[in-house]
C-alpha atoms as a PDB file:
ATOM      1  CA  UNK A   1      32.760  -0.490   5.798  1.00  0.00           C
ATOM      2  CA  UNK A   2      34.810  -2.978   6.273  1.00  0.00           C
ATOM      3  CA  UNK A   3      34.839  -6.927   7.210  1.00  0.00           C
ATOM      4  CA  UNK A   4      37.014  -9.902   7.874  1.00  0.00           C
ATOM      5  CA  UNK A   5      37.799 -12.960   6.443  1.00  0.00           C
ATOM      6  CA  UNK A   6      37.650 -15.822   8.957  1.00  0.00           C
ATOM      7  CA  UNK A   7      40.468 -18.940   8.887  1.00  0.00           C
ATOM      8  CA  UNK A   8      37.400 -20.590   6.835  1.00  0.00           C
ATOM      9  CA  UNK A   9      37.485 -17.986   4.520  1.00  0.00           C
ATOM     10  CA  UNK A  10      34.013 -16.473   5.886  1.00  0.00           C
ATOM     11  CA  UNK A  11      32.547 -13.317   5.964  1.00  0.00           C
ATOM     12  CA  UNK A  12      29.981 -11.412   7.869  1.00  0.00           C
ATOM     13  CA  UNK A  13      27.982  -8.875   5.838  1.00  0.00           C
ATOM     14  CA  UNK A  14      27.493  -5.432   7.314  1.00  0.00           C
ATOM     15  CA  UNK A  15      23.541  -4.743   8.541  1.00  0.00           C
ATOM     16  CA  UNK A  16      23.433  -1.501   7.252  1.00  0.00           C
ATOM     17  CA  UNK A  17      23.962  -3.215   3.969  1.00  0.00           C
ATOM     18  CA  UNK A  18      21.503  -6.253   4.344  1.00  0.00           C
ATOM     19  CA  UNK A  19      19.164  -3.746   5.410  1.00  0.00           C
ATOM     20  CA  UNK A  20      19.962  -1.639   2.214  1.00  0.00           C
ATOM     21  CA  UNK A  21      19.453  -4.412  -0.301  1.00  0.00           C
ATOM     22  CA  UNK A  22      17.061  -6.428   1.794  1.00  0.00           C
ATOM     23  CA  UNK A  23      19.266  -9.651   2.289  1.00  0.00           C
ATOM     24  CA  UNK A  24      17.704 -12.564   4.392  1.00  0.00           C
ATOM     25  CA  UNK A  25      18.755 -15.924   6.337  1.00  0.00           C
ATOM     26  CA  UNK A  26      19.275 -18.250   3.097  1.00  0.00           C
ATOM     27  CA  UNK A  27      18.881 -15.979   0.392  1.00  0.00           C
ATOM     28  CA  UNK A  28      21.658 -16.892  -2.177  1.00  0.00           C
ATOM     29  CA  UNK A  29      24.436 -14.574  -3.422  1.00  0.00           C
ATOM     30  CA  UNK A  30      26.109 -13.897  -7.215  1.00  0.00           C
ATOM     31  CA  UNK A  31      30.077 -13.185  -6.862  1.00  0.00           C
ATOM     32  CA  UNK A  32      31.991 -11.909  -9.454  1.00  0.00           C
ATOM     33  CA  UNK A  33      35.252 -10.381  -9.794  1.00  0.00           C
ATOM     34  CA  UNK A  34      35.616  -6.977 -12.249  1.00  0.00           C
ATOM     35  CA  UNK A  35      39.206  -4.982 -12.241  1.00  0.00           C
ATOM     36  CA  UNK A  36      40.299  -7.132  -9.237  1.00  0.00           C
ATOM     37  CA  UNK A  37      37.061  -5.884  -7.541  1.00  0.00           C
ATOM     38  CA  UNK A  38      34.503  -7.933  -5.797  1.00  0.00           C
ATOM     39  CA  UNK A  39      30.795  -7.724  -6.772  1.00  0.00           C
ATOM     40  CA  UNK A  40      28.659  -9.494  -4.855  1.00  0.00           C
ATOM     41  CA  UNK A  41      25.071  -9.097  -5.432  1.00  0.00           C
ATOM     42  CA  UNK A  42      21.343 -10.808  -4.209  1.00  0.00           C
ATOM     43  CA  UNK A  43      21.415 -14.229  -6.848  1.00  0.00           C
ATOM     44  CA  UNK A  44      17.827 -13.872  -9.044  1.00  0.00           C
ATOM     45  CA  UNK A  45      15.772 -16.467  -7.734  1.00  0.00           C
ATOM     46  CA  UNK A  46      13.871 -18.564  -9.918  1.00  0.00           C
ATOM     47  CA  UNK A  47       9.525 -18.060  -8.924  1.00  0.00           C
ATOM     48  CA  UNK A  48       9.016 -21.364  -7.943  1.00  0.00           C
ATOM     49  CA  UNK A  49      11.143 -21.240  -5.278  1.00  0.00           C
ATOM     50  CA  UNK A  50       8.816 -18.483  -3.882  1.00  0.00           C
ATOM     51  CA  UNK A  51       6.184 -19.906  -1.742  1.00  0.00           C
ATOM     52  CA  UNK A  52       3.982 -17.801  -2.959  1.00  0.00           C
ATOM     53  CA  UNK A  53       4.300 -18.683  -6.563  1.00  0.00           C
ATOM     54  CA  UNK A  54       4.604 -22.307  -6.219  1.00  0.00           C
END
């Protein structure tokens, strides 16, 4: 799959991947960068900022 970078230097992720991983409107996002490689991954949230734990 493939994307493209915007003049602001934005992104749109794939579906079939937010579907895969279960990505939602303001969930946050951990970037890294391993043998010139992007990893991008669903940021651990801390439980009270889960409505249902606060």
């Amino acid at each position: 799959m493939q994307s493209v970078i915007t003049s602001k230097y934005q992104t749109t992720i794939p579906k079939a991947i937010r579907d895969n991983i279960g990505l939602s409107v303001k969930d946050a996002l951990d970037w890294k960068v391993e043998k010139r490689k992007i990893i991008i991954s669903p940021a651990k949230r801390d439980f009270s900022e889960i409505p249902e734990f606060s």
